[in-house]
N, C-alpha and C. Protein backbone atom coordinates (compact mmCIF):
# COMPACT_ATOMS: atom_id res chain seq x y z
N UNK A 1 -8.69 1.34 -7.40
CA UNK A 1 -8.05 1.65 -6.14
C UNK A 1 -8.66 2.92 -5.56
N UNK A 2 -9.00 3.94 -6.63
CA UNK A 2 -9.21 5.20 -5.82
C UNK A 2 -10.65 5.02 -5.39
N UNK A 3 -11.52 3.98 -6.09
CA UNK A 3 -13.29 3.94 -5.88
C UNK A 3 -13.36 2.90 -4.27
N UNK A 4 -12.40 2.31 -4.13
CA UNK A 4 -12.11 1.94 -3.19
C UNK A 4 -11.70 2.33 -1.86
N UNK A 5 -10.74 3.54 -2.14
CA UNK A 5 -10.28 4.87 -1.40
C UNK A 5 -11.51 5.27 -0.68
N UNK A 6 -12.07 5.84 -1.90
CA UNK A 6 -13.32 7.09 -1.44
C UNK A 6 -14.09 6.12 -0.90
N UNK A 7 -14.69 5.02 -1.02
CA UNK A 7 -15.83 3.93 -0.19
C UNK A 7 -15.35 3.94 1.22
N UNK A 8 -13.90 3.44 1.74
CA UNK A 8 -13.64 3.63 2.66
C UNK A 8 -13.83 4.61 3.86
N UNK A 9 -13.05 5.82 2.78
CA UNK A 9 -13.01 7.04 3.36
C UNK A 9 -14.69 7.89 3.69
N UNK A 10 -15.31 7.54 3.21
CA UNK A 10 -16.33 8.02 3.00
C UNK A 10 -17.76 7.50 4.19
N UNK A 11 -17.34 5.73 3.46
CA UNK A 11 -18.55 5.26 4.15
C UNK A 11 -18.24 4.25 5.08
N UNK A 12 -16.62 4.23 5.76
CA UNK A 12 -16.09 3.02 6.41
C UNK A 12 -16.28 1.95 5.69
N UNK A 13 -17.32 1.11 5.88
CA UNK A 13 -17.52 -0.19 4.98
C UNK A 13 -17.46 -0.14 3.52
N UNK A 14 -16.95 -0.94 3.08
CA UNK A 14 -17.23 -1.57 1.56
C UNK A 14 -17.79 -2.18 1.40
N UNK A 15 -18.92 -1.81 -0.41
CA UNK A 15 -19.82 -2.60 -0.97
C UNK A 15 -19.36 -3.74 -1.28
N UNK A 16 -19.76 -4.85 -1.41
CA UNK A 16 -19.46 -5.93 -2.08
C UNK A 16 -18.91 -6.00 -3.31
N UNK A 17 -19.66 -5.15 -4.13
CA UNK A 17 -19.24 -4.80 -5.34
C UNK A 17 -17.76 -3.96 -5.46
N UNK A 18 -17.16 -3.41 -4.90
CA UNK A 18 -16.31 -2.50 -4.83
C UNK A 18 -15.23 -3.35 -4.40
N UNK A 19 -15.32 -4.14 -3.60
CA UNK A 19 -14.69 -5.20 -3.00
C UNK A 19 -14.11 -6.44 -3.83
N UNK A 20 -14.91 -6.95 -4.59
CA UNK A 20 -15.02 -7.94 -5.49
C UNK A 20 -14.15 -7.16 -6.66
N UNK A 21 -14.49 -5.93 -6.72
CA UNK A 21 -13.88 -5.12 -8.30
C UNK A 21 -12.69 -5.13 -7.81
N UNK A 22 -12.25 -4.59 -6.15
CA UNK A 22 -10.38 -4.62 -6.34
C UNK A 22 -9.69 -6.00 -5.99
N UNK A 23 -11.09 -6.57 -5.42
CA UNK A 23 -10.41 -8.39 -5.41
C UNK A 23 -9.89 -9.07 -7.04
N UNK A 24 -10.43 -8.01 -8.29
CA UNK A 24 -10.56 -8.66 -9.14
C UNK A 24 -8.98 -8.23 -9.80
N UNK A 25 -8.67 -6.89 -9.22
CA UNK A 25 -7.41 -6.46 -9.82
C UNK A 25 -6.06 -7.19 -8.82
N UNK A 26 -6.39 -6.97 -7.49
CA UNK A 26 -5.35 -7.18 -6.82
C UNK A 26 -5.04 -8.30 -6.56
N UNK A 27 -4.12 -9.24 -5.91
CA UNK A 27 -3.97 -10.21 -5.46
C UNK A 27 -4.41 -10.02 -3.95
N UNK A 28 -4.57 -11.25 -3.01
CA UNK A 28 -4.97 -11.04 -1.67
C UNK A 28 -3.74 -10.45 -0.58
N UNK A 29 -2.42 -10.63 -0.91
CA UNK A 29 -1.48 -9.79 -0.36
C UNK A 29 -1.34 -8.12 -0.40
N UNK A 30 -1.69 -8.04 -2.12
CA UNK A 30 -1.64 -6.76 -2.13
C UNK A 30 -2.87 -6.04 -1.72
N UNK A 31 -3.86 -6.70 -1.92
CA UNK A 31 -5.06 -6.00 -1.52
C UNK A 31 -5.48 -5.65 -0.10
N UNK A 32 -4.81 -7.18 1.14
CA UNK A 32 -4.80 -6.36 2.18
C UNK A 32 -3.84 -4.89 2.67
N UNK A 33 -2.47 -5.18 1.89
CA UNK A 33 -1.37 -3.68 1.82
C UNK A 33 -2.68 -2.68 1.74
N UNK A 34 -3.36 -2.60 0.80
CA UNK A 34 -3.53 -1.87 0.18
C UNK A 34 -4.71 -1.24 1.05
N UNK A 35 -5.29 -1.74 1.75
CA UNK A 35 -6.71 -1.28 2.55
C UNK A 35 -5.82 -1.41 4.15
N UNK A 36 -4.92 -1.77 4.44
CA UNK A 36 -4.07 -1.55 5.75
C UNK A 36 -3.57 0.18 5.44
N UNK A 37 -3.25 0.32 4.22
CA UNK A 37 -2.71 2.18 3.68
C UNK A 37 -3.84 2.78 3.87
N UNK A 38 -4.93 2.39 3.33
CA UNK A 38 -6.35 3.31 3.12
C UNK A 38 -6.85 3.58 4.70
N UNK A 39 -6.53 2.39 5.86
CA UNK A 39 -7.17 2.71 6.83
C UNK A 39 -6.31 4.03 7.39
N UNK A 40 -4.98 3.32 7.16
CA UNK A 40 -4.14 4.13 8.05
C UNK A 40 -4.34 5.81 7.98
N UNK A 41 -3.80 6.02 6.46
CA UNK A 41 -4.49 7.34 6.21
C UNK A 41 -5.33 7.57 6.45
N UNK A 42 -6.75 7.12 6.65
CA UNK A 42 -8.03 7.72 6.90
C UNK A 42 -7.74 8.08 8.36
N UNK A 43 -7.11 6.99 9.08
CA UNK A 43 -7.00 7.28 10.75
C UNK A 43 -6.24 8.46 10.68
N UNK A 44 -5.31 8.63 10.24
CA UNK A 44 -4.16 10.08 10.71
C UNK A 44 -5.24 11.19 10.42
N UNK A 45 -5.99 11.52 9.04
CA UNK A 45 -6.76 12.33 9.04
C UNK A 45 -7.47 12.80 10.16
N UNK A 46 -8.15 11.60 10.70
CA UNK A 46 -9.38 12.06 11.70
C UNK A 46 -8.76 12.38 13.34
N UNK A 47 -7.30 11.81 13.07
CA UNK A 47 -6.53 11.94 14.24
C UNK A 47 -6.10 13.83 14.62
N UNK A 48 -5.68 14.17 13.19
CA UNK A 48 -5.59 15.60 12.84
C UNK A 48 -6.54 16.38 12.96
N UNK A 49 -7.95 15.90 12.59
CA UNK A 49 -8.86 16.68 12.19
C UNK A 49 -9.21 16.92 13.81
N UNK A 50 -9.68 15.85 14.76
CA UNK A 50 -9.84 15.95 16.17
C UNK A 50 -8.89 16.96 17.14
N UNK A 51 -7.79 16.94 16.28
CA UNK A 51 -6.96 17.62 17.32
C UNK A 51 -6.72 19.06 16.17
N UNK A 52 -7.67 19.66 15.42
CA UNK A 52 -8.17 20.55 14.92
C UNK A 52 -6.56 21.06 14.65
N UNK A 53 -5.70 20.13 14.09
CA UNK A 53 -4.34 20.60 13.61
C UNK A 53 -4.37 21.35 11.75
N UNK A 54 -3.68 22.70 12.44
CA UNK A 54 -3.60 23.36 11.41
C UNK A 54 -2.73 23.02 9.81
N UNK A 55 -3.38 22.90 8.74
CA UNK A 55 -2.10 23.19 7.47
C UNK A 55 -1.30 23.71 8.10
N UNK A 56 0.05 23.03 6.98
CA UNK A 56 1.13 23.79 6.58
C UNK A 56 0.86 24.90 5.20
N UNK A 57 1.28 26.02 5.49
CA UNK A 57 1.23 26.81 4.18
C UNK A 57 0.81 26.72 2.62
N UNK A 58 1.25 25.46 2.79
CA UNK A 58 1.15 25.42 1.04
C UNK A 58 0.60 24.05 1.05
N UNK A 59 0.19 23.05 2.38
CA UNK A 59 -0.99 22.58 1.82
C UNK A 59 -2.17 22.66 1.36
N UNK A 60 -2.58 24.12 1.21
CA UNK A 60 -3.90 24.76 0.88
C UNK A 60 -3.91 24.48 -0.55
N UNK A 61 -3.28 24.31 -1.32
CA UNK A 61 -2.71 24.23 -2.51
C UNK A 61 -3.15 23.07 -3.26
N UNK A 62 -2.50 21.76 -2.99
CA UNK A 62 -3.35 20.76 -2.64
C UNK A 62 -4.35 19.75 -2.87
N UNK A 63 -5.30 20.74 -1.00
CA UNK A 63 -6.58 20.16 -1.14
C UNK A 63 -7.57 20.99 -2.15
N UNK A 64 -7.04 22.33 -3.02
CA UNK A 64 -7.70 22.94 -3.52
C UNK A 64 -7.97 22.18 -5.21
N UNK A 65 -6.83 21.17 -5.38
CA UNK A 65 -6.58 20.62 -6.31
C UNK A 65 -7.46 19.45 -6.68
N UNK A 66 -7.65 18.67 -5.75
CA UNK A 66 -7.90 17.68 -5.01
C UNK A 66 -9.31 17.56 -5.40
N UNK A 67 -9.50 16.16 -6.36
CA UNK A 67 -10.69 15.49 -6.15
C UNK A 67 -12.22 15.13 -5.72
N UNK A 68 -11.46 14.40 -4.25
CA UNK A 68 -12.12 13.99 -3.24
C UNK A 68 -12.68 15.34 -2.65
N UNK A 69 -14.36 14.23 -2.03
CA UNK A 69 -15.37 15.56 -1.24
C UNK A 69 -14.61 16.16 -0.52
N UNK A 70 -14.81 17.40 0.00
CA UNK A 70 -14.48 17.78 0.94
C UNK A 70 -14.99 17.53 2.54
């Protein structure tokens, strides 16, 4: 789910391979849920990021934690 995340988030499209790997876990209901969440979030991000909206306080916290590229 999360290699799926970051493909999204990252490179819009998905590999085939990446695709096929969460086709292999998910069922086709859950898998569209599941990339309908990934878009959505990616959209609010870039929706935020465009409108150069500031953290809250202690989300610094977080993204400092946090994984994913920056």
């Amino acid at each position: 789910m999360l290699t799926l995340a970051r493909e999204m988030t990252t490179n819009i499209a998905v590999s085939d391979a990446i695709f096929d790997a969460a086709r292999a876990c998910f069922d086709k209901e859950v898998l569209v849920e599941l990339v309908m969440e990934i878009a959505h979030y990616a959209s609010v991000a870039r929706f935020l990021a465009a409108l150069k909206t500031d953290l809250q306080p202690d989300d610094q916290s977080y993204l400092d934690k946090s994984t994913l590229p920056a």
